[in-house]
PDB file of N, CA and C in Angstrom:
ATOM      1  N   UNK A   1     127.146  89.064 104.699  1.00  0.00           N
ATOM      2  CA  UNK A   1     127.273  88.293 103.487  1.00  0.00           C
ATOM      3  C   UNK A   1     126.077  87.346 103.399  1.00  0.00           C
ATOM      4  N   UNK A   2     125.695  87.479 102.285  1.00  0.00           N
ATOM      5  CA  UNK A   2     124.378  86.539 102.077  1.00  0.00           C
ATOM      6  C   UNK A   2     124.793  84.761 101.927  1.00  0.00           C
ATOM      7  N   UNK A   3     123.913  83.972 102.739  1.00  0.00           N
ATOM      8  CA  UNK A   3     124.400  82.579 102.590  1.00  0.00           C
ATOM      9  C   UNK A   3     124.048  82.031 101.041  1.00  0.00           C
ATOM     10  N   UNK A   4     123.306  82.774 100.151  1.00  0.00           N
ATOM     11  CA  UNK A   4     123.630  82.314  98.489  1.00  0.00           C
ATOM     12  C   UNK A   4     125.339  82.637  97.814  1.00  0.00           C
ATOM     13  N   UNK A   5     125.541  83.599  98.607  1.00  0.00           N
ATOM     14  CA  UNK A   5     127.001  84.262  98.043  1.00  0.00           C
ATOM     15  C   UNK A   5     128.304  83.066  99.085  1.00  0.00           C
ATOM     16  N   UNK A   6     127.661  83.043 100.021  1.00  0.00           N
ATOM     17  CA  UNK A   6     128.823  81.852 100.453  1.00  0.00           C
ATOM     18  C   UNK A   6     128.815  80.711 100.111  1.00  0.00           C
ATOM     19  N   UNK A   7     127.240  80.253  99.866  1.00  0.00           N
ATOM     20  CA  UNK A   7     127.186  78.715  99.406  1.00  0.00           C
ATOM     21  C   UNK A   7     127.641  78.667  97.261  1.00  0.00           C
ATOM     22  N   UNK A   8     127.864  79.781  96.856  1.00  0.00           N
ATOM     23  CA  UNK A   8     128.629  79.839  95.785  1.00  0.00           C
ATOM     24  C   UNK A   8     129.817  80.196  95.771  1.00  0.00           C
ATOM     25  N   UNK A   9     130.183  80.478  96.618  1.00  0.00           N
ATOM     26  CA  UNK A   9     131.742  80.348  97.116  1.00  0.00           C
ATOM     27  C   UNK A   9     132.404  79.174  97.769  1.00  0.00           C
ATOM     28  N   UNK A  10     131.707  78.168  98.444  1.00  0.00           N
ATOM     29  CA  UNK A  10     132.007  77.254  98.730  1.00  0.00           C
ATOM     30  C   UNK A  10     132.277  76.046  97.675  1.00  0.00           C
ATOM     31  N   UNK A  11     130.739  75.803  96.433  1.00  0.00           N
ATOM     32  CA  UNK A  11     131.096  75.313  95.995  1.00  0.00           C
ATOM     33  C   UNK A  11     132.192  75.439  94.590  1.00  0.00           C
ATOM     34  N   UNK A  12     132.399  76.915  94.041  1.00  0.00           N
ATOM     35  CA  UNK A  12     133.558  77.133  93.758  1.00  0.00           C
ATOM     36  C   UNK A  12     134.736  76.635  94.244  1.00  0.00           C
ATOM     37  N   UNK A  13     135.156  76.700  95.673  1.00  0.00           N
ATOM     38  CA  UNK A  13     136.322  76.135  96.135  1.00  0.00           C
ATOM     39  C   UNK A  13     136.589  74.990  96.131  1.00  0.00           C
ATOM     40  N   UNK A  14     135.183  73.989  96.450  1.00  0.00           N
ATOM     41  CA  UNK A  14     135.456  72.684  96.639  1.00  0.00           C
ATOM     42  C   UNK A  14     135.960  72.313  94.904  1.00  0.00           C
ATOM     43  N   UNK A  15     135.080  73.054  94.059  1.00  0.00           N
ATOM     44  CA  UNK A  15     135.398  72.184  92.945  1.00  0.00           C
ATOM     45  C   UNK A  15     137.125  72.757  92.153  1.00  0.00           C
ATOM     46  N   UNK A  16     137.072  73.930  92.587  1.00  0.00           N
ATOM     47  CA  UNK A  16     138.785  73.696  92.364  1.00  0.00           C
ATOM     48  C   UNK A  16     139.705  73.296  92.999  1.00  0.00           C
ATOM     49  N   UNK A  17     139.411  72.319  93.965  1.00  0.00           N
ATOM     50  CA  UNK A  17     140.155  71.515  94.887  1.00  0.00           C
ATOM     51  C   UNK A  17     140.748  70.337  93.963  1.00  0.00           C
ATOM     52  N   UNK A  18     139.453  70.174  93.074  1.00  0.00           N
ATOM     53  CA  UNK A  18     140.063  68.859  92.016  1.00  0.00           C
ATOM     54  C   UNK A  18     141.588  69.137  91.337  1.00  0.00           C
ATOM     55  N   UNK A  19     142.040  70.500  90.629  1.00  0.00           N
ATOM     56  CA  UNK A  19     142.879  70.651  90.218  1.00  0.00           C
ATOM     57  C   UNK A  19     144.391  70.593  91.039  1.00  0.00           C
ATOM     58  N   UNK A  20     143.948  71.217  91.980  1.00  0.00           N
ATOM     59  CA  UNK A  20     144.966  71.733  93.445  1.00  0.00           C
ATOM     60  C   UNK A  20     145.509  70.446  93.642  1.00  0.00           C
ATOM     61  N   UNK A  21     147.173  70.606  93.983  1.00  0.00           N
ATOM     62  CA  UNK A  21     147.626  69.076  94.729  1.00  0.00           C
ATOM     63  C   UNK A  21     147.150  68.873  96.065  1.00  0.00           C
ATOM     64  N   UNK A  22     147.149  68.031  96.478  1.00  0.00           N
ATOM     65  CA  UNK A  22     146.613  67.763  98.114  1.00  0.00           C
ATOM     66  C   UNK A  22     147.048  68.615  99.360  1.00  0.00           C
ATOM     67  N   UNK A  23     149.203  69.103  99.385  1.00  0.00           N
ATOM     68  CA  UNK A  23     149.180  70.131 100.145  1.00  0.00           C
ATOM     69  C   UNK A  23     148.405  71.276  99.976  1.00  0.00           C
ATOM     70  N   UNK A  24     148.340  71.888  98.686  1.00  0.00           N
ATOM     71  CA  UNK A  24     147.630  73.180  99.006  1.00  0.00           C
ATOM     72  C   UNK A  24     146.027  72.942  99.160  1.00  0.00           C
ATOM     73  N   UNK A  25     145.512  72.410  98.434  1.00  0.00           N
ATOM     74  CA  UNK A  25     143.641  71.681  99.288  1.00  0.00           C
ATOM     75  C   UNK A  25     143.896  71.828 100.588  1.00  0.00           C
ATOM     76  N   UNK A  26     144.569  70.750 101.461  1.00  0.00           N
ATOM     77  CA  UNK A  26     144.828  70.986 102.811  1.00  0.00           C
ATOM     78  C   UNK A  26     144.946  72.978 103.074  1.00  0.00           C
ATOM     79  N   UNK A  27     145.839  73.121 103.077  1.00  0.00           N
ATOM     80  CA  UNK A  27     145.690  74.642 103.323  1.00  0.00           C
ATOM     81  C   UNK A  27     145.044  75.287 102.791  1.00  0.00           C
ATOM     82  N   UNK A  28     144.719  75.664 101.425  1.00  0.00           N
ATOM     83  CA  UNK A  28     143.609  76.306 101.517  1.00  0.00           C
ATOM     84  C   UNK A  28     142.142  76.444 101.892  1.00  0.00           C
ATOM     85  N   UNK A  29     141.710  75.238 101.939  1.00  0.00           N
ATOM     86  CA  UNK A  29     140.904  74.828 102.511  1.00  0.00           C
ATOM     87  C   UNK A  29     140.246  75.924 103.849  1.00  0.00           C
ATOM     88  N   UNK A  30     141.187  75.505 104.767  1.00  0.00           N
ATOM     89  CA  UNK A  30     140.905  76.298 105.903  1.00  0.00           C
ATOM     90  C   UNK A  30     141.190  77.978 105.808  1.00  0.00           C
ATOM     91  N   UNK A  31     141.779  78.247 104.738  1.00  0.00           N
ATOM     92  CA  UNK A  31     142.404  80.004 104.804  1.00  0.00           C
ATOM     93  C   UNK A  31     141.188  80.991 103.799  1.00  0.00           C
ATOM     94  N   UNK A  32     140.878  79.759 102.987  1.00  0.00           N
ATOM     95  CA  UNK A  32     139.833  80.497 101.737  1.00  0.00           C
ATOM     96  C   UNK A  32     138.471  80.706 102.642  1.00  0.00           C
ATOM     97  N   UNK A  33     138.165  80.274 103.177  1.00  0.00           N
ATOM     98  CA  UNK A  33     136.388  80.367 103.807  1.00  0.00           C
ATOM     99  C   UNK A  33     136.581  81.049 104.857  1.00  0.00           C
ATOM    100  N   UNK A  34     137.641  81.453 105.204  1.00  0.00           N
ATOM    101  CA  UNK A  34     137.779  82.709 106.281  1.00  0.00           C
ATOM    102  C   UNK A  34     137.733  84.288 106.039  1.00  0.00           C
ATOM    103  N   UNK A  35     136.106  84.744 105.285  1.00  0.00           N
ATOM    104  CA  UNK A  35     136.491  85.544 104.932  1.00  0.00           C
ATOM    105  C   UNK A  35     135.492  86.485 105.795  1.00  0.00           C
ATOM    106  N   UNK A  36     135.627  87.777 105.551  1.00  0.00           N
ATOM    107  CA  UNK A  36     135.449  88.972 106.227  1.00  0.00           C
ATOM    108  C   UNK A  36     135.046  88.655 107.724  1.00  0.00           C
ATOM    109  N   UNK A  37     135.429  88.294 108.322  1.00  0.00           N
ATOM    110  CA  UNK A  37     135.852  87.729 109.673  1.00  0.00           C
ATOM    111  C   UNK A  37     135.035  86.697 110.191  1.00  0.00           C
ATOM    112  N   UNK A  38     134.246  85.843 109.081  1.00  0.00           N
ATOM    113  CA  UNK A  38     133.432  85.161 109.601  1.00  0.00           C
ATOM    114  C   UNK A  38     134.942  83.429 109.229  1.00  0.00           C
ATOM    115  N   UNK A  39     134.773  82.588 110.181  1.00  0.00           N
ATOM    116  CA  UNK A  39     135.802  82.305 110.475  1.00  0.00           C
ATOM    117  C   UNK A  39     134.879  80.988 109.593  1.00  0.00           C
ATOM    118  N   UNK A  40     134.983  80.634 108.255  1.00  0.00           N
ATOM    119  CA  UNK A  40     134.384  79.149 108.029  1.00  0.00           C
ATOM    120  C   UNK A  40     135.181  78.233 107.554  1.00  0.00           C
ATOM    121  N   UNK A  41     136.938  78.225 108.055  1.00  0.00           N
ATOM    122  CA  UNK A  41     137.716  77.146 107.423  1.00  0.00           C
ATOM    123  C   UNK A  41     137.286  75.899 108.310  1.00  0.00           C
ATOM    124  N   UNK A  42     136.657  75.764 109.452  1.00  0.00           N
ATOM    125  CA  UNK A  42     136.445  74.596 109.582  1.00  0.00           C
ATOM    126  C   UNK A  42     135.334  73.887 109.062  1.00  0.00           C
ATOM    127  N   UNK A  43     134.155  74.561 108.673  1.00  0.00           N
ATOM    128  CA  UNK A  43     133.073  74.141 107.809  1.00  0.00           C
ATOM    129  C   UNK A  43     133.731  73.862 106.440  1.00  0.00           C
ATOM    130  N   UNK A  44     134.263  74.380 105.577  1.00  0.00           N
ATOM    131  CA  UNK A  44     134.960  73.838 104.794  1.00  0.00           C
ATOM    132  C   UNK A  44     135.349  72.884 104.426  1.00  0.00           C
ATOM    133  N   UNK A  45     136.556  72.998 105.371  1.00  0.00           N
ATOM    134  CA  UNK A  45     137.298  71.499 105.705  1.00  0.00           C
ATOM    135  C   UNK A  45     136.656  70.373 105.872  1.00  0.00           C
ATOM    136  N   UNK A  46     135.149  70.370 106.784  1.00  0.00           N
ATOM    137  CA  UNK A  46     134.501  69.322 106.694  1.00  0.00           C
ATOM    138  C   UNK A  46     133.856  68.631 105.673  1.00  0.00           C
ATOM    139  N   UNK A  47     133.088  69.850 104.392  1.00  0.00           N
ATOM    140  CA  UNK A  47     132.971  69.593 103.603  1.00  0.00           C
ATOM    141  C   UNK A  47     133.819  69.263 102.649  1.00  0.00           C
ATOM    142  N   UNK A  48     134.733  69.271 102.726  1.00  0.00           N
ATOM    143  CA  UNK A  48     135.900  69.446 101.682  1.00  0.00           C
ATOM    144  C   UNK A  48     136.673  67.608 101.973  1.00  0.00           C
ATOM    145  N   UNK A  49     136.418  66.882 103.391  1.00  0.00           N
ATOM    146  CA  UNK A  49     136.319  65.698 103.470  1.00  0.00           C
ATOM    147  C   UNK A  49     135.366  64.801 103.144  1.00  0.00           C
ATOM    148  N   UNK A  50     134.119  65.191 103.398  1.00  0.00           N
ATOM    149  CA  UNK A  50     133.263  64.816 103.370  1.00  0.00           C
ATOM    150  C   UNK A  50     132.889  64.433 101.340  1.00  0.00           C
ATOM    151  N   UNK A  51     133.331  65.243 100.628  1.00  0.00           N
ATOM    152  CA  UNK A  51     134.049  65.075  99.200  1.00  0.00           C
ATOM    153  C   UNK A  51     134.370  64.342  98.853  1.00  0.00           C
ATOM    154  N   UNK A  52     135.500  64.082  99.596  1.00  0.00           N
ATOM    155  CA  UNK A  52     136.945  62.886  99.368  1.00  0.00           C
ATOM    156  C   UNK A  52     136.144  61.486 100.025  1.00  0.00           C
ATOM    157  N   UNK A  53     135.119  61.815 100.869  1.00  0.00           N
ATOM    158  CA  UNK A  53     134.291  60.284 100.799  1.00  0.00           C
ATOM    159  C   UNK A  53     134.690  59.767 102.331  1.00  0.00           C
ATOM    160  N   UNK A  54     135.112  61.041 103.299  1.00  0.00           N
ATOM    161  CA  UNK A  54     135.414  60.882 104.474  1.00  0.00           C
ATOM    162  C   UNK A  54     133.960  61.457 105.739  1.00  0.00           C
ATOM    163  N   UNK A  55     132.943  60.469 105.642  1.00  0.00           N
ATOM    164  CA  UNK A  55     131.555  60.658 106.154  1.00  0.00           C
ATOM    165  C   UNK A  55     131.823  61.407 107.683  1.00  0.00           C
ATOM    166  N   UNK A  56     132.974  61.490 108.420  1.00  0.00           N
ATOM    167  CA  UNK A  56     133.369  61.883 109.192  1.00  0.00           C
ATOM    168  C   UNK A  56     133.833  63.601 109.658  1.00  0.00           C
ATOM    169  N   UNK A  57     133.823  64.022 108.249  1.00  0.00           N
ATOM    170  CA  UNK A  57     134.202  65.160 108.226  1.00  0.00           C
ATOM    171  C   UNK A  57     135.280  65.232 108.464  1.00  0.00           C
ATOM    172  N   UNK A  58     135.919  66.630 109.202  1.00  0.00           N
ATOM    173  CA  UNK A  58     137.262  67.463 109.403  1.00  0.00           C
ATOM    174  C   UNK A  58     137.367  68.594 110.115  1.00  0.00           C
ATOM    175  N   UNK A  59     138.203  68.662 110.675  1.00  0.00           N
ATOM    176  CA  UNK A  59     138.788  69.959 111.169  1.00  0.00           C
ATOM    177  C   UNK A  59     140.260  70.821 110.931  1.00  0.00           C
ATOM    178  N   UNK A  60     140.347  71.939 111.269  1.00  0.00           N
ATOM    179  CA  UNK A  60     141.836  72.843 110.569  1.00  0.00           C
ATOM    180  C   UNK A  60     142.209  72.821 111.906  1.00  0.00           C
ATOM    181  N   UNK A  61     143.430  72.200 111.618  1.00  0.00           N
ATOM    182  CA  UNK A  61     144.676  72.607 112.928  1.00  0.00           C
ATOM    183  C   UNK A  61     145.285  74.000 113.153  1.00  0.00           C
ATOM    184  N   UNK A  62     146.284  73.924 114.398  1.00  0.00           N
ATOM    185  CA  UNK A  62     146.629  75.262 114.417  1.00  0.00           C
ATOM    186  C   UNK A  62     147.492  75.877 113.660  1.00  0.00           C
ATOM    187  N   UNK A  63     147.815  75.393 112.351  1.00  0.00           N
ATOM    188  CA  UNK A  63     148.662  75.812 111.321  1.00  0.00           C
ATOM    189  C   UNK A  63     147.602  75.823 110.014  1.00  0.00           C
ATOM    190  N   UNK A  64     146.394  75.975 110.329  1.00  0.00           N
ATOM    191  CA  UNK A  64     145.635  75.979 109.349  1.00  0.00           C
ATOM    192  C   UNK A  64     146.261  75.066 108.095  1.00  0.00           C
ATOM    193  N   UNK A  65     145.766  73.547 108.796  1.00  0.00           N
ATOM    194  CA  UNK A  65     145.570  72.640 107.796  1.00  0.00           C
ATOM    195  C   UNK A  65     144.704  71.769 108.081  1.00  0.00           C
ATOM    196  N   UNK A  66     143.885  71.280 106.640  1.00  0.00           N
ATOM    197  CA  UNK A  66     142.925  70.584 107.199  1.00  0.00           C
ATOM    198  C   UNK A  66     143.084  69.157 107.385  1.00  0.00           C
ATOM    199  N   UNK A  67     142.832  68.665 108.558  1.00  0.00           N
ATOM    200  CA  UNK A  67     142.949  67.477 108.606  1.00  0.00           C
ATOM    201  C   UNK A  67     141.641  66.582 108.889  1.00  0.00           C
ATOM    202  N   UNK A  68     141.413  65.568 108.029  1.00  0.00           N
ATOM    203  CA  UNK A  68     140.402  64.532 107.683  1.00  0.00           C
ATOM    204  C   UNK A  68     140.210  63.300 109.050  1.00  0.00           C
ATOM    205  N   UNK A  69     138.862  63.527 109.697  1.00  0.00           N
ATOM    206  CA  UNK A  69     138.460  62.531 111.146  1.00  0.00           C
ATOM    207  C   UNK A  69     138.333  61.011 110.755  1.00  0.00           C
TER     208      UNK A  69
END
């Protein structure tokens, strides 16, 4: 997968995060960027804090949710 095709997939996701309530952001987060086995819900997630204004980033737990550092 080309990193233009993920970095337009990423920011697709982040920006429909605005609509999403906060549980599903949290989960999807980490389940959407996991795709064809390249595993990027935790890059995500970081960015996806890093959004919300959390300079700290994030990581996905073992229930794939993301939780904000």
């Amino acid at each position: 997968m080309q990193l233009s095709t993920i970095l337009t997939f990423t920011v697709a996701l982040l920006a429909g995060h605005a609509l999403a309530s906060p549980e599903l952001q949290k989960r999807t987060t980490c389940q959407a960027c996991s795709v064809a086995g390249i595993e990027g819900g935790a890059a995500c997630c970081s960015a996806h804090c890093v959004a919300l204004g959390n300079i700290h980033g994030g990581h996905c737990d073992d229930e794939d949710y993301c939780i904000c550092n």
